[in-house]
C-alpha atoms as a PDB file:
ATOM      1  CA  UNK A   1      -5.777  13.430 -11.005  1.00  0.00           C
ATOM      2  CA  UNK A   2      -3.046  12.679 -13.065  1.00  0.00           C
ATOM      3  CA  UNK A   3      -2.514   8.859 -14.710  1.00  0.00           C
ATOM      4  CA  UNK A   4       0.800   6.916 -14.689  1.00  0.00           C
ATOM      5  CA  UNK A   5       3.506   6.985 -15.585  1.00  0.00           C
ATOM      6  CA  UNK A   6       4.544   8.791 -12.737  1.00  0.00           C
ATOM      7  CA  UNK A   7       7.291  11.224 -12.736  1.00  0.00           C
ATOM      8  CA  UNK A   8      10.833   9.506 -11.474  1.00  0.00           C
ATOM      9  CA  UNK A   9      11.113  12.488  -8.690  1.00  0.00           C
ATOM     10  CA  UNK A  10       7.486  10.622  -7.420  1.00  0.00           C
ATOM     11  CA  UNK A  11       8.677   7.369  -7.789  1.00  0.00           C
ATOM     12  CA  UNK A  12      12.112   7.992  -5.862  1.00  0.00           C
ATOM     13  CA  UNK A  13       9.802   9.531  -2.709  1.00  0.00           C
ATOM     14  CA  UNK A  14       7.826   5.905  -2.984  1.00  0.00           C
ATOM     15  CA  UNK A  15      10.740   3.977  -2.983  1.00  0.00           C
ATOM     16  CA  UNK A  16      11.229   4.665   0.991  1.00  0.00           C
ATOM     17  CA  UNK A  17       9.924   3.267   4.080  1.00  0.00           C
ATOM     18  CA  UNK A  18       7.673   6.394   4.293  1.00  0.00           C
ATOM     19  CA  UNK A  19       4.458   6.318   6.799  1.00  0.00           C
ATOM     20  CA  UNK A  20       1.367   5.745   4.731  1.00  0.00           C
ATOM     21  CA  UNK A  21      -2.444   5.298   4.939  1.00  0.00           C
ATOM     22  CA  UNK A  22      -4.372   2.705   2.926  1.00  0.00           C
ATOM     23  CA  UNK A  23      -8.124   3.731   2.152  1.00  0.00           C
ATOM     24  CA  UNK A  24     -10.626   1.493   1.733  1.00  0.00           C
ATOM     25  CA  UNK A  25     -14.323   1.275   1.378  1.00  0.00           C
ATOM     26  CA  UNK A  26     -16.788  -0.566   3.295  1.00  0.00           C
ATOM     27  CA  UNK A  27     -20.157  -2.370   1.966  1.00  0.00           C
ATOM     28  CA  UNK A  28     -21.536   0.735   2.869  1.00  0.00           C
ATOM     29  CA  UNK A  29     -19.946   2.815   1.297  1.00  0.00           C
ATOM     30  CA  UNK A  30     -18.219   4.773   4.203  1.00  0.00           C
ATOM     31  CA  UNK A  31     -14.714   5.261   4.385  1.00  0.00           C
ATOM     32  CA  UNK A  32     -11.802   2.988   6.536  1.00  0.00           C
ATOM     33  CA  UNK A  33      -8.059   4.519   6.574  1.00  0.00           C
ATOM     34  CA  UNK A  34      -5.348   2.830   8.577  1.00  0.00           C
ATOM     35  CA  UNK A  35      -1.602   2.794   8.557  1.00  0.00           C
ATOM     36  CA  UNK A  36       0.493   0.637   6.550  1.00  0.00           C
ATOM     37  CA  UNK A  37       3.384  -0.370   5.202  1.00  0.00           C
ATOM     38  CA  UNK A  38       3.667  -0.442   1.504  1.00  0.00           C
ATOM     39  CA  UNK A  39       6.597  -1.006  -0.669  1.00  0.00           C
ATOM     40  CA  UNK A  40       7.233   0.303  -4.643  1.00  0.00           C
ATOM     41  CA  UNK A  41       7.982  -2.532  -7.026  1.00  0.00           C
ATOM     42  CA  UNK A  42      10.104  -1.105  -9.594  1.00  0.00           C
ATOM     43  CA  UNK A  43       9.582  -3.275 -11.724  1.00  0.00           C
ATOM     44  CA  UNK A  44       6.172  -3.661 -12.237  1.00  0.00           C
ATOM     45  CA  UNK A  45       5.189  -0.255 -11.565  1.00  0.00           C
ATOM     46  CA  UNK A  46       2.760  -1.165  -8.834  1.00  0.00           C
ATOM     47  CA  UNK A  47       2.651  -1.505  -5.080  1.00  0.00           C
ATOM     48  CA  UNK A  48       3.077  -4.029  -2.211  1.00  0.00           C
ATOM     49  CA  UNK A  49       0.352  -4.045   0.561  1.00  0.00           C
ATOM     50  CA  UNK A  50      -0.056  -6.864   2.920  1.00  0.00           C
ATOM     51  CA  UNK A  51      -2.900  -7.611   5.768  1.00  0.00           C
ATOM     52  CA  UNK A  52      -3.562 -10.213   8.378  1.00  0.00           C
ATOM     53  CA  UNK A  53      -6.038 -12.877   7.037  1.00  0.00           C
ATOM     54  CA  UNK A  54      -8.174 -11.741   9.933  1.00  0.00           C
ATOM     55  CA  UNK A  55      -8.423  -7.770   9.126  1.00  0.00           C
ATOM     56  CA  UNK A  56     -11.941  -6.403   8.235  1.00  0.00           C
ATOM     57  CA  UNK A  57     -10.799  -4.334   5.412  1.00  0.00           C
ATOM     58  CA  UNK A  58      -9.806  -7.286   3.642  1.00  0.00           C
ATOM     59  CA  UNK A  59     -13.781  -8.045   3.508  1.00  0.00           C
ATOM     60  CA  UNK A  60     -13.686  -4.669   1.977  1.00  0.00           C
ATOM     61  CA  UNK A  61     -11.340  -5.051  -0.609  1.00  0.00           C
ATOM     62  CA  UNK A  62     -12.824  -8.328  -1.376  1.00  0.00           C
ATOM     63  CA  UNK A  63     -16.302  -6.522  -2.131  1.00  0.00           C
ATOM     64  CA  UNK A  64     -14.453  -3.440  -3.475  1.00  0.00           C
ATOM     65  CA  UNK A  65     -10.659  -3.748  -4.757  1.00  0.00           C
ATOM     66  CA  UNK A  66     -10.523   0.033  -5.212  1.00  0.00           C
ATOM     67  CA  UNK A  67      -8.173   1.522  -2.738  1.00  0.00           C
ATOM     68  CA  UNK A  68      -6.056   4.830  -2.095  1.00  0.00           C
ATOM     69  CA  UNK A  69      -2.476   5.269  -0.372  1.00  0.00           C
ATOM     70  CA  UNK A  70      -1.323   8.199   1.137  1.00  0.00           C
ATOM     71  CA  UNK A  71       2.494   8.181   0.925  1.00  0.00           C
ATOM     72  CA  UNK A  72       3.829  11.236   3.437  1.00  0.00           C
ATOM     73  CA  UNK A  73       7.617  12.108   3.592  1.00  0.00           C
ATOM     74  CA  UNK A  74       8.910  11.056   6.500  1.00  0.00           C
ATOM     75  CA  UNK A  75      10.883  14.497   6.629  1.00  0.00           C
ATOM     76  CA  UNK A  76       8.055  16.588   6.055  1.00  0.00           C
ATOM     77  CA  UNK A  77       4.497  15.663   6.217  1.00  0.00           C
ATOM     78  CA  UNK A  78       3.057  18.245   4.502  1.00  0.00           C
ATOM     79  CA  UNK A  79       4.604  16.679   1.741  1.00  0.00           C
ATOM     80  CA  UNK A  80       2.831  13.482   0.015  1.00  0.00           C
ATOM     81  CA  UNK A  81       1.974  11.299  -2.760  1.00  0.00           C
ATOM     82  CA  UNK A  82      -1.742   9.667  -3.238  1.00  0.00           C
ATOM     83  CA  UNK A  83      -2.160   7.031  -5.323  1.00  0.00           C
ATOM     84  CA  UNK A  84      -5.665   5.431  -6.248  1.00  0.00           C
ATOM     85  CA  UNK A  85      -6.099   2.150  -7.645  1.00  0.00           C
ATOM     86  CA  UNK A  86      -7.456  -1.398  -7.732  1.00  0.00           C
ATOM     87  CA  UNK A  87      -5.495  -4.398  -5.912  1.00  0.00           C
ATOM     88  CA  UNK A  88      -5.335  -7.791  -6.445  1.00  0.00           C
ATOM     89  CA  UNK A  89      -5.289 -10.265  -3.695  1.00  0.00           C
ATOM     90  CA  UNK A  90      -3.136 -13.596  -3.341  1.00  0.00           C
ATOM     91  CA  UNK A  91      -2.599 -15.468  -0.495  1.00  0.00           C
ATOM     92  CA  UNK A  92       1.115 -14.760   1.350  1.00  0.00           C
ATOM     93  CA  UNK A  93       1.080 -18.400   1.786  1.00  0.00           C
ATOM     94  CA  UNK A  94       5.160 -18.586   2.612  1.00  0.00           C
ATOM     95  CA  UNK A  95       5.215 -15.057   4.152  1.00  0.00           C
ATOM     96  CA  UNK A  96       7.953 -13.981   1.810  1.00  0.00           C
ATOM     97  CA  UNK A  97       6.027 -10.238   0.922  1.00  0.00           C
ATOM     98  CA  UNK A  98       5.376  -9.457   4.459  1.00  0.00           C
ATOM     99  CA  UNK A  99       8.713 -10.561   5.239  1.00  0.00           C
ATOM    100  CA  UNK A 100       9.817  -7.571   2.261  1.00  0.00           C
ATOM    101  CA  UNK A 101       7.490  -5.150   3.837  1.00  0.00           C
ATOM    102  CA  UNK A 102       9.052  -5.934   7.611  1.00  0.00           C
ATOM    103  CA  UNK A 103      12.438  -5.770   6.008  1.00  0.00           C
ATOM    104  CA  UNK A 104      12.469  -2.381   4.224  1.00  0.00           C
ATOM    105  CA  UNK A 105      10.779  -0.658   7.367  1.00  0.00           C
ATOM    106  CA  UNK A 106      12.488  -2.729  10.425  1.00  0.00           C
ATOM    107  CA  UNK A 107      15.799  -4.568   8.758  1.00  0.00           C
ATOM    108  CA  UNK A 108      14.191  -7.610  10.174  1.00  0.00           C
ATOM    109  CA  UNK A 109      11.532 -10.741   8.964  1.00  0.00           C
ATOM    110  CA  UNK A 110       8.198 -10.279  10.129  1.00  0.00           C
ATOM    111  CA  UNK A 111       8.469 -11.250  13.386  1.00  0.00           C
ATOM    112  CA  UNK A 112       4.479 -13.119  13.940  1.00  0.00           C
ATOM    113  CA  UNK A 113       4.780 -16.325  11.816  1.00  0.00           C
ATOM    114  CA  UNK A 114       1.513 -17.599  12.605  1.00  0.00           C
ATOM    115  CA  UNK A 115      -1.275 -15.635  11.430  1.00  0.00           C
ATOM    116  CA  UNK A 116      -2.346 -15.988   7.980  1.00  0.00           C
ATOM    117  CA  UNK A 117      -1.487 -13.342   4.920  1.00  0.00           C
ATOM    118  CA  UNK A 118      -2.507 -11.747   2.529  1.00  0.00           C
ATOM    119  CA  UNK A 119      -1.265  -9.441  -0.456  1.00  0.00           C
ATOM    120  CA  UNK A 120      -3.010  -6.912  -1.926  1.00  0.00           C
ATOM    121  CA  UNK A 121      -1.190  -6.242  -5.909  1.00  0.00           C
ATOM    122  CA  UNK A 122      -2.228  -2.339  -6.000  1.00  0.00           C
ATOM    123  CA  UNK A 123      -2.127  -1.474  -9.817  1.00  0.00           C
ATOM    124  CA  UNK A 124      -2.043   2.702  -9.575  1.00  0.00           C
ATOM    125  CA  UNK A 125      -4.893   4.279 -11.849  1.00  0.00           C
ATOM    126  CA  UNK A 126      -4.134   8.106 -10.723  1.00  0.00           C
ATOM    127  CA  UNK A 127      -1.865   9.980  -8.315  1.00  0.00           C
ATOM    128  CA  UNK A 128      -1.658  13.207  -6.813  1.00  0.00           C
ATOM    129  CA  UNK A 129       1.611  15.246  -5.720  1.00  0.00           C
ATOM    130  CA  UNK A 130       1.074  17.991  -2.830  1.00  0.00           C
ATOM    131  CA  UNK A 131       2.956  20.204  -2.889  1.00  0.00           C
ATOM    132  CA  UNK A 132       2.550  20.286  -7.032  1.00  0.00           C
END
C-alpha cells in the first residue's frame, strides 16, 4: 500500500461528495463498516469524518483510532480509493464540521441540532487506487 503524498488525480476523486465506507475495529477485533460522509481537507492533507455522540463505533475508535475509508466514484463503482489511517477525535461542540459534511453532500446545514458530535481528524498512513 502506497504512503502519501497522494497523486493529485487521487486527491481530485476525494474532493467530491462520493459514497464511502468507514472501517473500524471493535474490542474484539472483528470488523464494523458503515456509510459515511467524509470530506478532503486540502489543506491539511487529511480527512473529515463526523459521528453521533451516541454511535458504537465511536467506542471503537476510542479503543482503536485506526480506521479505513473506502471512497467509490459515484459514476462508477468499480472505481475507488482506500485510505487507512489513525483519527483524532474532538468534540463538534458548535456543529460547524457536520454542518461542512451536510453541506458538500445535501447544499444544506445538518438538519438534527440536538444530538451531540463528534469529529474524527483521519491522518492517511496508506492508500490504495483500483483500478491502478
Amino acid at each position: 500500500m502506497p504512503k502519501p503524498p497522494l497523486p493529485p488525480d487521487v486527491v481530485d476523486k476525494l474532493r467530491g461528495p462520493n459514497p464511502a465506507v468507514m472501517a473500524t475495529v471493535t474490542p474484539t477485533g472483528a470488523p464494523v463498516s458503515v456509510a459515511t460522509w467524509y470530506l478532503w481537507d486540502d489543506d491539511e492533507r487529511r480527512v473529515l469524518l463526523n459521528l453521533d455522540a451516541t454511535r458504537k463505533r465511536l467506542d471503537h475508535l476510542r479503543k482503536e483510532p485506526r480506521v479505513g475509508l473506502t471512497v467509490l466514484d459515484g459514476e462508477n463503482w468499480y472505481h475507488h480509493v482506500s485510505l487507512r489511517g489513525t483519527v483524532d477525535l474532538v468534540d463538534d461542540t458548535d456543529l460547524a464540521d457536520i454542518d461542512r459534511l451536510a453541506v458538500h453532500y445535501t447544499g444544506q446545514p445538518y438538519a438534527n441540532r440536538t444530538s451531540p458530535r463528534v469529529t474524527a481528524w483521519m491522518t492517511v498512513t496508506g492508500y490504495h487506487v483500483w483500478p491502478s
